[in-house]
Protein backbone atom coordinates (compact mmCIF):
# COMPACT_ATOMS: atom_id res chain seq x y z
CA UNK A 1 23.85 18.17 -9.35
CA UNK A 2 25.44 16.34 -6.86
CA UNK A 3 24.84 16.50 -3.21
CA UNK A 4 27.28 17.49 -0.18
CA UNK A 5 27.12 13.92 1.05
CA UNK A 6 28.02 12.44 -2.76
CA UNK A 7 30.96 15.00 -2.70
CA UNK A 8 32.09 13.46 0.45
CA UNK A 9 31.33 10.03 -0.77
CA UNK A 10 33.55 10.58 -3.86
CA UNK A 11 36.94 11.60 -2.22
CA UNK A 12 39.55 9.66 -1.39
CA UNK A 13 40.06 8.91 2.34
CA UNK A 14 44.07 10.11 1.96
CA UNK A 15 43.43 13.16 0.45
CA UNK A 16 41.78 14.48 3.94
CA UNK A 17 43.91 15.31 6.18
CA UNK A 18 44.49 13.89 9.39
CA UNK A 19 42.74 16.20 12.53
CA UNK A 20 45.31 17.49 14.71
CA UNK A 21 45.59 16.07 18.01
CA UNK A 22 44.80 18.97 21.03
CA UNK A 23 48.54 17.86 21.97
CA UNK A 24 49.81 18.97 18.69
CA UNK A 25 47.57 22.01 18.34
CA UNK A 26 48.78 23.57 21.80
CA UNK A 27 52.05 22.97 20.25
CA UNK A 28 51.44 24.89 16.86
CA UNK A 29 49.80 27.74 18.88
CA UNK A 30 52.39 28.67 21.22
CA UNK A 31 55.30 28.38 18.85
CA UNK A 32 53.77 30.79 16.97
CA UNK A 33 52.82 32.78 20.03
CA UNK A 34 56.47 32.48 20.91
CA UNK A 35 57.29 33.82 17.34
CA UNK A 36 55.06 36.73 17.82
CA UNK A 37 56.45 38.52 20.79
CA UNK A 38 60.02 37.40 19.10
CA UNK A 39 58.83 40.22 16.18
CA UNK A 40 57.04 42.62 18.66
CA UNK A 41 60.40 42.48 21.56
CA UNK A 42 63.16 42.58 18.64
CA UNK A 43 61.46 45.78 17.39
CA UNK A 44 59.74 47.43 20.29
CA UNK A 45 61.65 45.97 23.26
CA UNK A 46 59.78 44.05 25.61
CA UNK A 47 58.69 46.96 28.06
CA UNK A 48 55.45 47.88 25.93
CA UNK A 49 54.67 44.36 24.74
CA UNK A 50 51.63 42.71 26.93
CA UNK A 51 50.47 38.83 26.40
CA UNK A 52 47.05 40.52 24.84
CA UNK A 53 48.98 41.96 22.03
CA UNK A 54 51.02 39.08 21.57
CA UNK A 55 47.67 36.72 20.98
CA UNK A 56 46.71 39.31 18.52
CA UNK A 57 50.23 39.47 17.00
CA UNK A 58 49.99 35.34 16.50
CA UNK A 59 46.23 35.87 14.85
CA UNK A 60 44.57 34.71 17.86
CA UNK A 61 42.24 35.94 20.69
CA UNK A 62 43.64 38.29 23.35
CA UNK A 63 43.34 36.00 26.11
CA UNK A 64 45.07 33.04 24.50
CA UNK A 65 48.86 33.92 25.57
CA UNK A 66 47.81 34.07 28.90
CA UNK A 67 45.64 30.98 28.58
CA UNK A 68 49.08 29.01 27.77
CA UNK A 69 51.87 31.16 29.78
CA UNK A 70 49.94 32.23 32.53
CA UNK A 71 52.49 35.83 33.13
CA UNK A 72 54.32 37.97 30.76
CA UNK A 73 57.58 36.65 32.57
CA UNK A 74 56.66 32.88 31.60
CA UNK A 75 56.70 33.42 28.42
CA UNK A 76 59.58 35.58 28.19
CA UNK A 77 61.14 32.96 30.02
CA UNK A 78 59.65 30.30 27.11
CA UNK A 79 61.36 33.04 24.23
CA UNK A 80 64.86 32.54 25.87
CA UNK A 81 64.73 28.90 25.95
CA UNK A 82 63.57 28.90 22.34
CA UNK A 83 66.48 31.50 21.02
CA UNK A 84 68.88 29.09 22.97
CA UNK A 85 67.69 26.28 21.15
CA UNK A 86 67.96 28.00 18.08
CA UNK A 87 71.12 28.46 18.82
CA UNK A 88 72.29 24.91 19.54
CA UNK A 89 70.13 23.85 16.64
CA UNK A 90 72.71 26.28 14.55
CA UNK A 91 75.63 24.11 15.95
CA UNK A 92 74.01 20.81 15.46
CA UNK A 93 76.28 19.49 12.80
CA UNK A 94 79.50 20.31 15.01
CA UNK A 95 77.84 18.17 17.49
CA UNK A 96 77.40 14.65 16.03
CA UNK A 97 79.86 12.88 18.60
CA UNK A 98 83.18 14.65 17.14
CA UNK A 99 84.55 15.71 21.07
CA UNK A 100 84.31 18.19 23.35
CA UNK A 101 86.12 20.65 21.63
CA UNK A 102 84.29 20.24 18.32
CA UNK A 103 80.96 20.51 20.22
CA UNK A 104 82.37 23.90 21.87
CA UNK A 105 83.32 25.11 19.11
CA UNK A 106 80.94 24.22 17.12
CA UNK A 107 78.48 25.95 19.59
CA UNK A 108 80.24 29.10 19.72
CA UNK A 109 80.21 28.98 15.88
CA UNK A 110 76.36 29.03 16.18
CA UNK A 111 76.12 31.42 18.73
CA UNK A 112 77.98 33.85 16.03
CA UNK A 113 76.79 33.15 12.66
CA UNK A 114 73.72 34.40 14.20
CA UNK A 115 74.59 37.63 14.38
CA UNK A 116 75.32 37.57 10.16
CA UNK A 117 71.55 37.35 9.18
CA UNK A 118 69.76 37.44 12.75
CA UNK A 119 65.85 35.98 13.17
CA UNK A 120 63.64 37.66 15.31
CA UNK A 121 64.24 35.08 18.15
CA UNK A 122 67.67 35.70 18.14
CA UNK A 123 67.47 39.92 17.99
CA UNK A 124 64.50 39.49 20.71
CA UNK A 125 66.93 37.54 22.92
CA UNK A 126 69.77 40.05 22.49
CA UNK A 127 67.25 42.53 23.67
CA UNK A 128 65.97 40.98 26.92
CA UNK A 129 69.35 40.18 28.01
CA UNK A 130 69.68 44.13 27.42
CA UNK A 131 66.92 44.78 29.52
CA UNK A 132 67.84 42.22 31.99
CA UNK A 133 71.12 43.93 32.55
CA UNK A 134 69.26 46.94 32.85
CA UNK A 135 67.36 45.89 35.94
CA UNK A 136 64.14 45.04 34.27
CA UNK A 137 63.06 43.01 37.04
CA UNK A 138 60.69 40.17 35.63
CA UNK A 139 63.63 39.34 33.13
CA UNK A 140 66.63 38.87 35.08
CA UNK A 141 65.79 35.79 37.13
CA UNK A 142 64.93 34.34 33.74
CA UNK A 143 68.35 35.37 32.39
CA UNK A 144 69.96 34.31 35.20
CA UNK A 145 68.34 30.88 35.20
CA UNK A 146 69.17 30.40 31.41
CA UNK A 147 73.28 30.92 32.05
CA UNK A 148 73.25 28.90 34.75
CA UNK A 149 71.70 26.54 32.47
CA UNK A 150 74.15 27.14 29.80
CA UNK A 151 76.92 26.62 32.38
CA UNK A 152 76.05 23.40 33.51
CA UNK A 153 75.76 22.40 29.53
CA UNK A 154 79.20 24.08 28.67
CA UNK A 155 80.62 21.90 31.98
CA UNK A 156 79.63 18.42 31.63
CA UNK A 157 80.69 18.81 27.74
CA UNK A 158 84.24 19.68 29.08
CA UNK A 159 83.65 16.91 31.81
CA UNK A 160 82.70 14.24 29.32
CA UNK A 161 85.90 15.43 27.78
CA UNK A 162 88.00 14.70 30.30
CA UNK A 163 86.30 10.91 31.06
CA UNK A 164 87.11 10.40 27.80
CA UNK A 165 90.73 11.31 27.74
CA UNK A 166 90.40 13.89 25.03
CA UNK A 167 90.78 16.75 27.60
CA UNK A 168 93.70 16.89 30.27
CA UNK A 169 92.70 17.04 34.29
CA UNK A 170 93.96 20.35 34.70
CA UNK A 171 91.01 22.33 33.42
CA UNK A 172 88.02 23.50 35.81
CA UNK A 173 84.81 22.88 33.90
CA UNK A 174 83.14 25.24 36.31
CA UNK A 175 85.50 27.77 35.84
CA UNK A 176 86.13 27.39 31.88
CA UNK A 177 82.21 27.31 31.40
CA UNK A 178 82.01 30.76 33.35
CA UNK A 179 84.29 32.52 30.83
CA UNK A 180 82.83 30.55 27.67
CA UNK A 181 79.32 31.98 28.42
CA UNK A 182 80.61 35.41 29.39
CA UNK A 183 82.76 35.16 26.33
CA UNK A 184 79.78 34.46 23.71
CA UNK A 185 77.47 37.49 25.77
CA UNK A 186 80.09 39.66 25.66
CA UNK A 187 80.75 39.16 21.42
CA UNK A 188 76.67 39.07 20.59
CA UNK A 189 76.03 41.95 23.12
CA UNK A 190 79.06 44.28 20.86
CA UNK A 191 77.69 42.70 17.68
CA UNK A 192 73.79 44.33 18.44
CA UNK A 193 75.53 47.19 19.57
CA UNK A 194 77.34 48.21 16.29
CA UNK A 195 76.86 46.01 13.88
CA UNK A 196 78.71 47.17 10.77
CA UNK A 197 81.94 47.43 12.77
CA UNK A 198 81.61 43.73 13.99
CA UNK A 199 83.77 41.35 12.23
CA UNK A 200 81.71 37.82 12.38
CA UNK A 201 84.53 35.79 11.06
CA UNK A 202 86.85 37.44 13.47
CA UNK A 203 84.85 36.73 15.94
CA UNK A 204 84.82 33.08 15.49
CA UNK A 205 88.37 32.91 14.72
CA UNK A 206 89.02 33.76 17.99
CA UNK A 207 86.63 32.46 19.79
CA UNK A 208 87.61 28.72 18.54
CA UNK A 209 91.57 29.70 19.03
CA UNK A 210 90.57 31.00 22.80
CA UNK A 211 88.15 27.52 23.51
CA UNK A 212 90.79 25.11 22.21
CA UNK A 213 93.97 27.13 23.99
CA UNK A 214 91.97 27.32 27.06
CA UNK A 215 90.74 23.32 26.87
CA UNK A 216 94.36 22.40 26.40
CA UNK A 217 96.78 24.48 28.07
CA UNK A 218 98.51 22.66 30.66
């Protein structure tokens, strides 16, 4: 009968796998940390949900969310940055270098076909930016942070528009990127709020006739 050691010496060196690097097993663990208090916050709301129940949620121990994130807000923080990722992600093959408007649009196109077939980062997003609005203090920093971010995005694609002759000099990126994020909120917020009377195609219809009106006008 053969021994442990001859078992060993028998296999093929490429049929083991490769050990994970700590780097890349940090990595594993908190995306699917993030994933788990996606599914807890799209069902439960994020009131109830505590970084022990998200470890457990994930498969791991209870201390292992706070280990990573430190606070509850961190990683809500982390979830947003993830669903808006997601969301670009969506858009990626409207943004291979086609112009600003394509990029915009293509963005906004992202943002929406989301709401056809939603993942639990995007319904978990959709609910903290509830909450936030609500006054749920620990969340609306975060929100706040992650429009401006999405501001400053939405304006140096209009700006890099403009250096590039494709957009005229009348247009305020500042000011255009302030009604193209309140724009997108404004459609996903109606869309959670009653779904089967939200028309996604609509929606983008006009969302792309409104970005390319409002990027060329004047």
């Amino acid at each position: 009968m053969p021994t442990h050691d001859e078992d060993r010496g028998d296999r093929d060196p490429r049929d083991v796998p490769p050990r994970r690097t700590q780097a890349e097993r940090r990595a594993r663990a908190e995306t699917a940390l993030i994933a788990a208090a996606a599914r807890l916050i799209a069902e439960h709301g994020s009131t109830g949900v505590t970084l022990a129940r998200v470890g457990e949620e994930a498969g791991f121990s209870r201390g292992l969310a706070t280990h990573y994130f430190g606070s509850k807000a961190a990683l809500l923080a982390r979830l947003q940055e993830a669903a808006l990722a997601e969301a670009m992600a969506a858009a990626a093959p409207e943004r291979s270098g086609a112009g600003a408007l394509e990029e915009l649009c293509g963005f906004a196109r992202g943002c929406l076909e989301g709401v056809r077939n939603p993942t639990d980062l995007g319904r978990a997003f959709v609910v903290l930016g509830a909450e936030a609005l609500a006054g749920a203090s620990e969340l609306t920093v975060a929100v706040a942070e992650l429009d401006a971010s999405t501001r400053q995005w939405t304006a140096e694609v209009v700006g890099q528009g403009q250096r590039e002759g494709e957009l005229g000099a009348g247009v305020d990126p500042g000011a255009f990127a302030l009604a193209f994020v309140g724009l997108l909120k404004g459609l996903v917020v109606q869309a959670a709020a009653a779904p089967q009377a939200f028309d996604v195609g609509v929606a983008i219809v006009e969302s792309e006739r409104w970005i390319r009106l409002a990027l060329t006008a004047g």
